[in-house]
N, C-alpha and C. Protein backbone atom coordinates (compact mmCIF):
# COMPACT_ATOMS: atom_id res chain seq x y z
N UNK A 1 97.19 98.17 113.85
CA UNK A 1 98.26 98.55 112.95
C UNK A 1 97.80 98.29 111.51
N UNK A 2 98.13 99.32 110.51
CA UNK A 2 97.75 99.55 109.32
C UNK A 2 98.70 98.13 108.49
N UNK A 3 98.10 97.15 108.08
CA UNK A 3 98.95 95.83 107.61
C UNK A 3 98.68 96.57 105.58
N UNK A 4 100.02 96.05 105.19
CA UNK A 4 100.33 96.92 103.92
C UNK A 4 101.45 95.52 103.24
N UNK A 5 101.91 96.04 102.09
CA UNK A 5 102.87 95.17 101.26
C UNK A 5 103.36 95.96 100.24
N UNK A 6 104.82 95.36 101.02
CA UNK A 6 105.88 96.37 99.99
C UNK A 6 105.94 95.27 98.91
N UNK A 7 105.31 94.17 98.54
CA UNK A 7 105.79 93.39 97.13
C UNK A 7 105.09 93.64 96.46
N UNK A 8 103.74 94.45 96.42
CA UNK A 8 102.34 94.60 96.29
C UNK A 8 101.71 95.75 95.83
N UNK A 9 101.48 96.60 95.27
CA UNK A 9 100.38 97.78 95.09
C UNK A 9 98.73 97.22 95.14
N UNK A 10 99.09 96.89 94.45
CA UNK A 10 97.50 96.18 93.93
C UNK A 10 96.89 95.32 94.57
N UNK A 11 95.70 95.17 95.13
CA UNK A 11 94.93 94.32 95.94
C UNK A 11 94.70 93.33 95.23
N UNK A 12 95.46 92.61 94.75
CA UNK A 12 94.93 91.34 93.88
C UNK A 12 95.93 89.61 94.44
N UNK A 13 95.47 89.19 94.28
CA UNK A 13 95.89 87.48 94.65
C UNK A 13 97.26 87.81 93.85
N UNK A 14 98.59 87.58 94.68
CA UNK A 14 99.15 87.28 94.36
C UNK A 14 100.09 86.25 93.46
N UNK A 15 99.29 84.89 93.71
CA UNK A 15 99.66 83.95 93.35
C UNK A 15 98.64 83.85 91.70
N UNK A 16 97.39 84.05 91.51
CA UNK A 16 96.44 84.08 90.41
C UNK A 16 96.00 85.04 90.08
N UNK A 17 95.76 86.59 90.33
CA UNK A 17 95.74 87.62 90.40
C UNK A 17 94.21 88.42 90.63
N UNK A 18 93.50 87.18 91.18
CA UNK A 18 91.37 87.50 91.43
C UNK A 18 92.31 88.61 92.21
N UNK A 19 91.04 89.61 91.83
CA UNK A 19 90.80 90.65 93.61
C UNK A 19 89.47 90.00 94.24
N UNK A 20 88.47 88.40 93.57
CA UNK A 20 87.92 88.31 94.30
C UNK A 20 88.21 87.89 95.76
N UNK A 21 87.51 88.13 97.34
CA UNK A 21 87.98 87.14 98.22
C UNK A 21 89.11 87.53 98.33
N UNK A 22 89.54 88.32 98.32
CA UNK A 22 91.02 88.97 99.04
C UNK A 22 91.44 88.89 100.43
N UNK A 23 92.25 87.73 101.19
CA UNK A 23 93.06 88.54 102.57
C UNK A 23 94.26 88.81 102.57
N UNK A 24 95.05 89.08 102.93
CA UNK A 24 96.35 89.93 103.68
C UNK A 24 96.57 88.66 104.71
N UNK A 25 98.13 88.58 104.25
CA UNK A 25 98.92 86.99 104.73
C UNK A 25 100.09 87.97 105.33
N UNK A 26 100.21 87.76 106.25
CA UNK A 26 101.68 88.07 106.93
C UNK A 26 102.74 87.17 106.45
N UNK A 27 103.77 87.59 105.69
CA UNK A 27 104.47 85.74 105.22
C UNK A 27 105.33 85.75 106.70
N UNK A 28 105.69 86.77 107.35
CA UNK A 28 106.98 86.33 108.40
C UNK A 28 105.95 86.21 109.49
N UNK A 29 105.63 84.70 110.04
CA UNK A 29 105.18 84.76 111.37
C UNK A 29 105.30 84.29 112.43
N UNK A 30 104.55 83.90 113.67
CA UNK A 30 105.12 83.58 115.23
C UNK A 30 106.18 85.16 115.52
N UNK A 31 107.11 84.44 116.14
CA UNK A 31 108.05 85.66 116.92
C UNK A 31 108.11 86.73 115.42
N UNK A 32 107.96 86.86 114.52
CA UNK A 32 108.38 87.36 113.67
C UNK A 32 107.00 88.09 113.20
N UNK A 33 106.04 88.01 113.50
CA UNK A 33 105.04 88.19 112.86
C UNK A 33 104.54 90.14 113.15
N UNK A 34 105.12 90.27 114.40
CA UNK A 34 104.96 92.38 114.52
C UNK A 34 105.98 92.74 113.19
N UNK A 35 107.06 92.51 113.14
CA UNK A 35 108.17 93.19 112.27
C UNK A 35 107.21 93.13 111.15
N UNK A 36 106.43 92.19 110.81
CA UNK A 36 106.08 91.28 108.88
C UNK A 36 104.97 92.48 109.51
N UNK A 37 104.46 92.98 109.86
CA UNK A 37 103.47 93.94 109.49
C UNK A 37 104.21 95.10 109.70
N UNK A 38 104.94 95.66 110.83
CA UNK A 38 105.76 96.69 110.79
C UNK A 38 106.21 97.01 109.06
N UNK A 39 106.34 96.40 108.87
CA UNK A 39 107.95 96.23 107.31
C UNK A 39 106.76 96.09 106.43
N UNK A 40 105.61 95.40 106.60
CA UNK A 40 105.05 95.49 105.04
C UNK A 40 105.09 94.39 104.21
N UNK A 41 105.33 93.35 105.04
CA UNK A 41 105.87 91.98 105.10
C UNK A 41 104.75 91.10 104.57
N UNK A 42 103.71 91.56 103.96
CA UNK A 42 102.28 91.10 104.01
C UNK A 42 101.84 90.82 102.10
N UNK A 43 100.89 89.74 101.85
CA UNK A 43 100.72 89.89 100.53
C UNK A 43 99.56 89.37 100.87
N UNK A 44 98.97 89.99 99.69
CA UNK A 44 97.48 89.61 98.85
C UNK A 44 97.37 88.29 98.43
N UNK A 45 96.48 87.66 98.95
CA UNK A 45 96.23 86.07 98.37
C UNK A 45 94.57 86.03 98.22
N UNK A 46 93.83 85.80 97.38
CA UNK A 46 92.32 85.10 97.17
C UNK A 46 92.20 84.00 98.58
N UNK A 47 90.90 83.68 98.74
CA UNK A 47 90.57 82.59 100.04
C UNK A 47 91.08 81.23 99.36
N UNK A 48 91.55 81.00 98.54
CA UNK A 48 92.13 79.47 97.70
C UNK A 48 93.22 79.53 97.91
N UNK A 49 94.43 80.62 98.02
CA UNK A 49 95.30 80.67 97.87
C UNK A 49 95.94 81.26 99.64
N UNK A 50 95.29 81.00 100.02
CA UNK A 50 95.28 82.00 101.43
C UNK A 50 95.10 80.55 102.53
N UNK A 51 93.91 79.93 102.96
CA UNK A 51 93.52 79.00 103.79
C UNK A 51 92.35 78.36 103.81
N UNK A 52 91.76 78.52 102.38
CA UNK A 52 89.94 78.11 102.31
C UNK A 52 90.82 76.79 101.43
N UNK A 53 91.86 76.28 100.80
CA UNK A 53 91.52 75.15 100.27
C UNK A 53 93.61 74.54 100.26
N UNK A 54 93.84 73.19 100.08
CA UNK A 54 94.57 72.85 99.93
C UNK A 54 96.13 73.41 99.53
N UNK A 55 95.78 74.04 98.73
CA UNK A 55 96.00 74.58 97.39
C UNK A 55 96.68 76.27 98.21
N UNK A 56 96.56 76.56 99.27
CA UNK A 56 96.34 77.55 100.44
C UNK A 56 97.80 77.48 100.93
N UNK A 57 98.56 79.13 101.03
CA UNK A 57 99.86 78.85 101.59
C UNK A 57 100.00 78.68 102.93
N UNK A 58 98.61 78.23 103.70
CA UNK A 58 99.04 77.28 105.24
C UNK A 58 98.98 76.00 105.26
N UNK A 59 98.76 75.52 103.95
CA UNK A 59 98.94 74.45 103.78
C UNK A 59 99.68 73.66 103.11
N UNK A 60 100.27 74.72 101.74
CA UNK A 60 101.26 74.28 100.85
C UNK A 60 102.64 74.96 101.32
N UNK A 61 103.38 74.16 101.93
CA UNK A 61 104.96 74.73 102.23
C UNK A 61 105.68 74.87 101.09
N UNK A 62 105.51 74.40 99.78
CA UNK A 62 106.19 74.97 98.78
C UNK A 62 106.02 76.37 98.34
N UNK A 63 104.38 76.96 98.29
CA UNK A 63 104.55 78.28 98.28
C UNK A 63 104.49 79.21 99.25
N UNK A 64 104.75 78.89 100.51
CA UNK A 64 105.11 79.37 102.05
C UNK A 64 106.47 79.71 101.74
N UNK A 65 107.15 79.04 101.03
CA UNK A 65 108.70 79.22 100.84
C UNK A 65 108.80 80.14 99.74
N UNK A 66 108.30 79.88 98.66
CA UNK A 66 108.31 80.92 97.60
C UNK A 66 108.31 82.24 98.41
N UNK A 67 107.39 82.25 98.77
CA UNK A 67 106.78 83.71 99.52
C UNK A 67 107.70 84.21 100.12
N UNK A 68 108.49 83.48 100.92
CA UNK A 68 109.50 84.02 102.25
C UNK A 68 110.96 83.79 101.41
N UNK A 69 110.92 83.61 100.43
CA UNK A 69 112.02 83.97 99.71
C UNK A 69 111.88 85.41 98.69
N UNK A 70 110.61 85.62 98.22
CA UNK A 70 110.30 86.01 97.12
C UNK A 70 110.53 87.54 98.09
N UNK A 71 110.01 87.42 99.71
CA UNK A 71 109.75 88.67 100.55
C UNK A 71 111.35 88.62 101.11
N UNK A 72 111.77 88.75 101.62
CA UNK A 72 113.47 88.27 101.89
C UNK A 72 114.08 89.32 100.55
N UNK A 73 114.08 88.96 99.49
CA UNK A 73 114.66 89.79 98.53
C UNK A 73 114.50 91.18 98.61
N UNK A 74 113.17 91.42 98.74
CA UNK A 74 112.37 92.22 98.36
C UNK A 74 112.17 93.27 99.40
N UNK A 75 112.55 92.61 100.61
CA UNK A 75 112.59 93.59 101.97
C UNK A 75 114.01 94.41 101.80
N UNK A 76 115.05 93.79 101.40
CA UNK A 76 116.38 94.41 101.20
C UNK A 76 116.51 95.06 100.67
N UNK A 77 116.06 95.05 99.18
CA UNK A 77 116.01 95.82 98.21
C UNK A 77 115.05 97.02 98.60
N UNK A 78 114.01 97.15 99.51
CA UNK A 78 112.80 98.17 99.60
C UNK A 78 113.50 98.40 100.43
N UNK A 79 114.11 98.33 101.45
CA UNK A 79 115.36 99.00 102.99
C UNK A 79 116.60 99.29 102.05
N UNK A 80 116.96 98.93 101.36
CA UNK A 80 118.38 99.08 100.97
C UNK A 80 119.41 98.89 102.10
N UNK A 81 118.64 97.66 102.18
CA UNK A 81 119.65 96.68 103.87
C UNK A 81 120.09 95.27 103.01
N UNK A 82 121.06 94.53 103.58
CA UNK A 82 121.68 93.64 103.21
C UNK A 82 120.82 92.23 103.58
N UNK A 83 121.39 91.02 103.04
CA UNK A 83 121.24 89.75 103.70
C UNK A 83 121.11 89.67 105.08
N UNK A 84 122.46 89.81 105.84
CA UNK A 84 122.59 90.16 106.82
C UNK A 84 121.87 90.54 107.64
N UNK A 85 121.05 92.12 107.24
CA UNK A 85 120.55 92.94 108.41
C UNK A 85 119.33 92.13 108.50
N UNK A 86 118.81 91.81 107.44
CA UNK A 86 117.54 90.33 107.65
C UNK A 86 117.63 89.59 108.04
N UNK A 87 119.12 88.69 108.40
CA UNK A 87 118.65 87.80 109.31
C UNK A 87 118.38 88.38 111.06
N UNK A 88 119.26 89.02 110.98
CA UNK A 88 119.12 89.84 111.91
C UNK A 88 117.90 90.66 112.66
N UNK A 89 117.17 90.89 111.97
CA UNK A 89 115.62 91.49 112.20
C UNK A 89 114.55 89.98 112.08
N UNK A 90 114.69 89.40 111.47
CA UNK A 90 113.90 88.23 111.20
C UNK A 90 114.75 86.88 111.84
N UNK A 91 115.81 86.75 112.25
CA UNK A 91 116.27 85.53 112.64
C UNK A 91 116.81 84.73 112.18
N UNK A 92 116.56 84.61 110.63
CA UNK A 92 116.55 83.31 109.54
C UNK A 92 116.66 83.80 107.84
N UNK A 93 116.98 83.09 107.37
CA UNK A 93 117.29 83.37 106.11
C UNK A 93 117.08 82.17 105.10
N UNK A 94 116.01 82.79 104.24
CA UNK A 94 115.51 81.56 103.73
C UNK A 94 115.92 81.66 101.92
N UNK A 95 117.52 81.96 101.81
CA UNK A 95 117.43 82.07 100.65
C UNK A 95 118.68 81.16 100.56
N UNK A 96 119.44 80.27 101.54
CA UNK A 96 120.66 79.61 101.08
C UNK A 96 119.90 78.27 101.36
């Protein structure tokens, strides 16, 4: 499956904006993780910002949360679906 990002055009680190070292982060994952590529659910992070260092959103839950808030908005607004229909497709709602 073609993995893409609706928060995203640009292949660049989201968080610092290198296109060096670029991967593709699913932010919605486990049971959730087909839909987060279905939907586009996916962002650009550099290997620092990704899982090569601390500093890495599998390791920093503060910007694990950013992310899944920042994507949460951003899925609604790109569906022109509600709060609601997200928790609903995703389970959880990480914006209250």
């Amino acid at each position: 499956m073609n993995r893409f990002s609706i928060l995203q055009d640009a292949k660049e680190c989201y968080v610092c904006g290198t296109t060096q070292n670029i991967h593709i982060h699913e932010v919605f994952y486990g049971r959730n993780r087909q839909n987060s590529i279905k939907d586009g659910c996916c962002v650009y992070l550099c290997g620092k910002h990704h899982n090569l260092s601390n500093s890495g959103v599998h390791f920093d839950k503060k910007l694990d949360m950013m992310l899944k808030q920042q994507m949460e908005l951003c899925w609604c607004k790109y569906y022109n679906k509600t709060p609601e229909d997200f928790r609903k497709r995703y389970y959880c709602n990480y914006l209250d």
